[in-house]
N, C-alpha and C. Protein backbone atom coordinates (compact mmCIF):
# COMPACT_ATOMS: atom_id res chain seq x y z
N UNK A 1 68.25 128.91 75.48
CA UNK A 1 68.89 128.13 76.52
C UNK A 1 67.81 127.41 77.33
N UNK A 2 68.13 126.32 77.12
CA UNK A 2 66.98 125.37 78.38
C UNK A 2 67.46 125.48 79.73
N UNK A 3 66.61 125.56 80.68
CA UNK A 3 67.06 125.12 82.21
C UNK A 3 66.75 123.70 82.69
N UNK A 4 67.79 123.32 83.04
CA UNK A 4 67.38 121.97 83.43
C UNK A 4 66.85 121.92 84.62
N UNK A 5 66.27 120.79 84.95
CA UNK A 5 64.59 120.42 86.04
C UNK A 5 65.78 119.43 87.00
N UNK A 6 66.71 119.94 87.66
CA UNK A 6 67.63 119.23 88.55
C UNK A 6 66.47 119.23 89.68
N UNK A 7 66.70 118.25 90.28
CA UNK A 7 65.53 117.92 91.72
C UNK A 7 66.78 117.63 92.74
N UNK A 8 65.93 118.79 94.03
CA UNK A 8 67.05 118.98 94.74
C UNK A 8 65.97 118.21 96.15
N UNK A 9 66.71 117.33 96.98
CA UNK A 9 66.95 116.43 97.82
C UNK A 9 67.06 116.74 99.22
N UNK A 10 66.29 116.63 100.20
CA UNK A 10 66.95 117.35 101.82
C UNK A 10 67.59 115.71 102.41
N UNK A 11 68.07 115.52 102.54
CA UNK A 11 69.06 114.49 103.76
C UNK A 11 69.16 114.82 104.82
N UNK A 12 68.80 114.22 105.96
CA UNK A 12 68.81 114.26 107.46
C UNK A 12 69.62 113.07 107.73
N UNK A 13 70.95 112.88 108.28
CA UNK A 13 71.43 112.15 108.70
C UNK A 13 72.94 112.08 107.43
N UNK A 14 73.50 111.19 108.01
CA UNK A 14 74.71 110.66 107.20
C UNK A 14 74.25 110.36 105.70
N UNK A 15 75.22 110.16 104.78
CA UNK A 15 75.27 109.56 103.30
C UNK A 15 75.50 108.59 103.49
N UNK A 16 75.08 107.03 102.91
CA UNK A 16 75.73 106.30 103.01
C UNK A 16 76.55 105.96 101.47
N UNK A 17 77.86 105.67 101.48
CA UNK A 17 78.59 106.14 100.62
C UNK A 17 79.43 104.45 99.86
N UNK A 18 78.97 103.92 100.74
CA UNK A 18 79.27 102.33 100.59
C UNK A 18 80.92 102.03 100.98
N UNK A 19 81.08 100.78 100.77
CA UNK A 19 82.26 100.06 100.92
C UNK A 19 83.29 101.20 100.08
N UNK A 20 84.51 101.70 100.68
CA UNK A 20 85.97 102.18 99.17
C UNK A 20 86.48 100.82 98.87
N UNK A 21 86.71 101.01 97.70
CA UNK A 21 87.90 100.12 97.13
C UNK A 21 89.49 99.84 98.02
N UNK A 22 90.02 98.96 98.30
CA UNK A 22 91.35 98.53 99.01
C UNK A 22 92.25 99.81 98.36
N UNK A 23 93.01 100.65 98.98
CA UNK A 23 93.69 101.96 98.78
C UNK A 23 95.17 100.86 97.95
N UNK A 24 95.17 102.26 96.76
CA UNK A 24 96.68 101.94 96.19
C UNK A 24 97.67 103.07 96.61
N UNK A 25 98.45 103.11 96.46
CA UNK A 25 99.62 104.09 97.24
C UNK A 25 100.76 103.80 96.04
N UNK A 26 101.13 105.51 95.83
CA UNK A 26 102.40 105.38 95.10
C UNK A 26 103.34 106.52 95.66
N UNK A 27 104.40 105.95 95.82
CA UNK A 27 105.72 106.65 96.32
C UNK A 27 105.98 108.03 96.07
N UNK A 28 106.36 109.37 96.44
CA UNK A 28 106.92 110.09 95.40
C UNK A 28 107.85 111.27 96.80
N UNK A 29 108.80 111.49 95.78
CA UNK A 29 109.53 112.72 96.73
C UNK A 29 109.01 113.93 97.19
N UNK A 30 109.43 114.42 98.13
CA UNK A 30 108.68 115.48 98.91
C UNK A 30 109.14 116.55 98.58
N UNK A 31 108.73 117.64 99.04
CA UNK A 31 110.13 119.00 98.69
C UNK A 31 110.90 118.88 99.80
N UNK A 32 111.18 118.06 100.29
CA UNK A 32 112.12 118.72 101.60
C UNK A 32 113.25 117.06 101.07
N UNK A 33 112.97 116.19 100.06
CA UNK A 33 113.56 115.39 99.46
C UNK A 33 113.39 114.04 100.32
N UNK A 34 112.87 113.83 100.71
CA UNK A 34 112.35 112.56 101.66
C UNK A 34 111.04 111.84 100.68
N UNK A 35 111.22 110.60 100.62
CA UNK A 35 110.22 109.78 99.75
C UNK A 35 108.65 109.50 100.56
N UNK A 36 107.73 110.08 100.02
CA UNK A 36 106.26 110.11 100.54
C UNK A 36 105.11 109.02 99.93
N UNK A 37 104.58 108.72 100.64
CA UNK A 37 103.24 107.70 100.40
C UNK A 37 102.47 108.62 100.11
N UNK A 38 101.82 108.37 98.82
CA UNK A 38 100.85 109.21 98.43
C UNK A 38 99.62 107.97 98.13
N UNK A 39 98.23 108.35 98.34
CA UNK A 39 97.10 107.55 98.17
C UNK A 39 96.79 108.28 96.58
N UNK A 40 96.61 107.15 96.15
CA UNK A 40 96.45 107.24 95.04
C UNK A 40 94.65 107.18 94.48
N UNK A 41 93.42 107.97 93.99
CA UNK A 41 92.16 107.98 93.80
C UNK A 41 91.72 107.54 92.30
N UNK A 42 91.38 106.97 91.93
CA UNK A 42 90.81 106.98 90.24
C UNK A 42 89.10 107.79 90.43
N UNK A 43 89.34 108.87 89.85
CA UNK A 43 88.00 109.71 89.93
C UNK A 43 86.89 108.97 88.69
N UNK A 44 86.75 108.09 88.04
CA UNK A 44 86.07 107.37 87.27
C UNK A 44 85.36 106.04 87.86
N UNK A 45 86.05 105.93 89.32
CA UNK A 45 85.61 104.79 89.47
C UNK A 45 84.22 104.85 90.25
N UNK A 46 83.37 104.08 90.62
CA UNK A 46 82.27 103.93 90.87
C UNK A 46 82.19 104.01 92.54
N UNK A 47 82.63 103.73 93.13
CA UNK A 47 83.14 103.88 94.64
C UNK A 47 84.34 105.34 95.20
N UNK A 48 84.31 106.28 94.32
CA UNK A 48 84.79 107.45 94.43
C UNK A 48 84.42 108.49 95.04
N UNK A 49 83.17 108.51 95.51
CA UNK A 49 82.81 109.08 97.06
C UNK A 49 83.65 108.39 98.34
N UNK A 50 83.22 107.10 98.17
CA UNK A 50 83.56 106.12 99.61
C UNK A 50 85.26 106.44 99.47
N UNK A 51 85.72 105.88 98.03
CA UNK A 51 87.13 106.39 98.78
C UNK A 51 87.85 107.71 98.61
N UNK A 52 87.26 108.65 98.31
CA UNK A 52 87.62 109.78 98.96
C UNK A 52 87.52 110.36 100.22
N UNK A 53 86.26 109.73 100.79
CA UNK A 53 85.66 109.99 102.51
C UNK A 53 87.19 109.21 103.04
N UNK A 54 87.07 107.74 102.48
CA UNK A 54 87.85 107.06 103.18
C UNK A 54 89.65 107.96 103.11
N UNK A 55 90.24 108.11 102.32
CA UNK A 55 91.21 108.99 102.22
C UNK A 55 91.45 109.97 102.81
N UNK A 56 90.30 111.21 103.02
CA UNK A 56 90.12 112.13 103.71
C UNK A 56 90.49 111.98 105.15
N UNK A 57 89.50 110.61 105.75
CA UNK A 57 89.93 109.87 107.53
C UNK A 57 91.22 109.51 107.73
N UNK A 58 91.70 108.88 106.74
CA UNK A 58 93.25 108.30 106.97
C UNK A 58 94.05 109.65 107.23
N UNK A 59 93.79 110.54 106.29
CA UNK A 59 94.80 111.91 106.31
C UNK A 59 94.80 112.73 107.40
N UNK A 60 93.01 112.74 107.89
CA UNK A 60 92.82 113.39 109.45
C UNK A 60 93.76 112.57 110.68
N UNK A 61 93.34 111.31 109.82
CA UNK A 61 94.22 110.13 111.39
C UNK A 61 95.90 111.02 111.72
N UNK A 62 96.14 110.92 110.42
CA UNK A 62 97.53 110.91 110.50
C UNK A 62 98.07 111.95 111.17
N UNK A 63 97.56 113.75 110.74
CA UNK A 63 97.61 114.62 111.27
C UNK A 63 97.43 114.55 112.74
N UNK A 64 96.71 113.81 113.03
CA UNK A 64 96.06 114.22 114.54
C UNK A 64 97.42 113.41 114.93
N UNK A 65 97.11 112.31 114.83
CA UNK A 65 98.81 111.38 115.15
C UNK A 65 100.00 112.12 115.53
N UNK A 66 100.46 112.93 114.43
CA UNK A 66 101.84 114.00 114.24
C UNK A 66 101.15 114.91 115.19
N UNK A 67 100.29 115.86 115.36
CA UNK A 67 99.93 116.57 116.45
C UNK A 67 100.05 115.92 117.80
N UNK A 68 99.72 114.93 118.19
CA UNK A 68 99.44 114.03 119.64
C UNK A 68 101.43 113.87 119.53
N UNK A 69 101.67 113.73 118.79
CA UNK A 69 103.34 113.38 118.89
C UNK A 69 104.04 114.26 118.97
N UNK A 70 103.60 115.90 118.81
CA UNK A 70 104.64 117.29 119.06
C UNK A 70 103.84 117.77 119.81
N UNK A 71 102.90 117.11 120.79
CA UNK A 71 102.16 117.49 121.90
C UNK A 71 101.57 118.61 122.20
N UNK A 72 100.83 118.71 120.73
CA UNK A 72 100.09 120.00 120.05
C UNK A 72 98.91 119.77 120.60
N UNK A 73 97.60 120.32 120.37
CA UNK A 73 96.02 119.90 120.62
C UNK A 73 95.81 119.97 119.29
N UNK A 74 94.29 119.27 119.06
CA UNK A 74 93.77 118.85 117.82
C UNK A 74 92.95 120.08 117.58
């Protein structure tokens, strides 16, 4: 068995992860039967960090949103 010679990296500060791709969204039912926006990711694509970060923010937005609206804390 060979070990591979992976070279490991320290980062101080942010990633920069570049521009995501414009988000696609496809429809689908919920369990509670109500029709949901789902973000849709292609894990092949080349900008699949950026838009997963980016996906990730939208989903925090939203939550915090529905929390601020049943006058929960974050």
């Amino acid at each position: 068995m060979m070990a591979s010679k992976a070279k490991l990296e320290i980062v101080d500060g942010p990633l920069e992860v570049g521009k995501p791709s414009p988000p696609r969204y496809r429809t689908a039912i919920g369990p509670d039967g109500q029709q949901v926006r789902v973000r849709m990711l292609d894990p092949n694509s080349s900008t699949f960090s950026a838009d997963f970060l980016s996906s990730f923010r939208a989903n925090v937005r939203c939550a915090r949103a529905e929390n601020r609206a049943l006058g929960l804390d974050d």
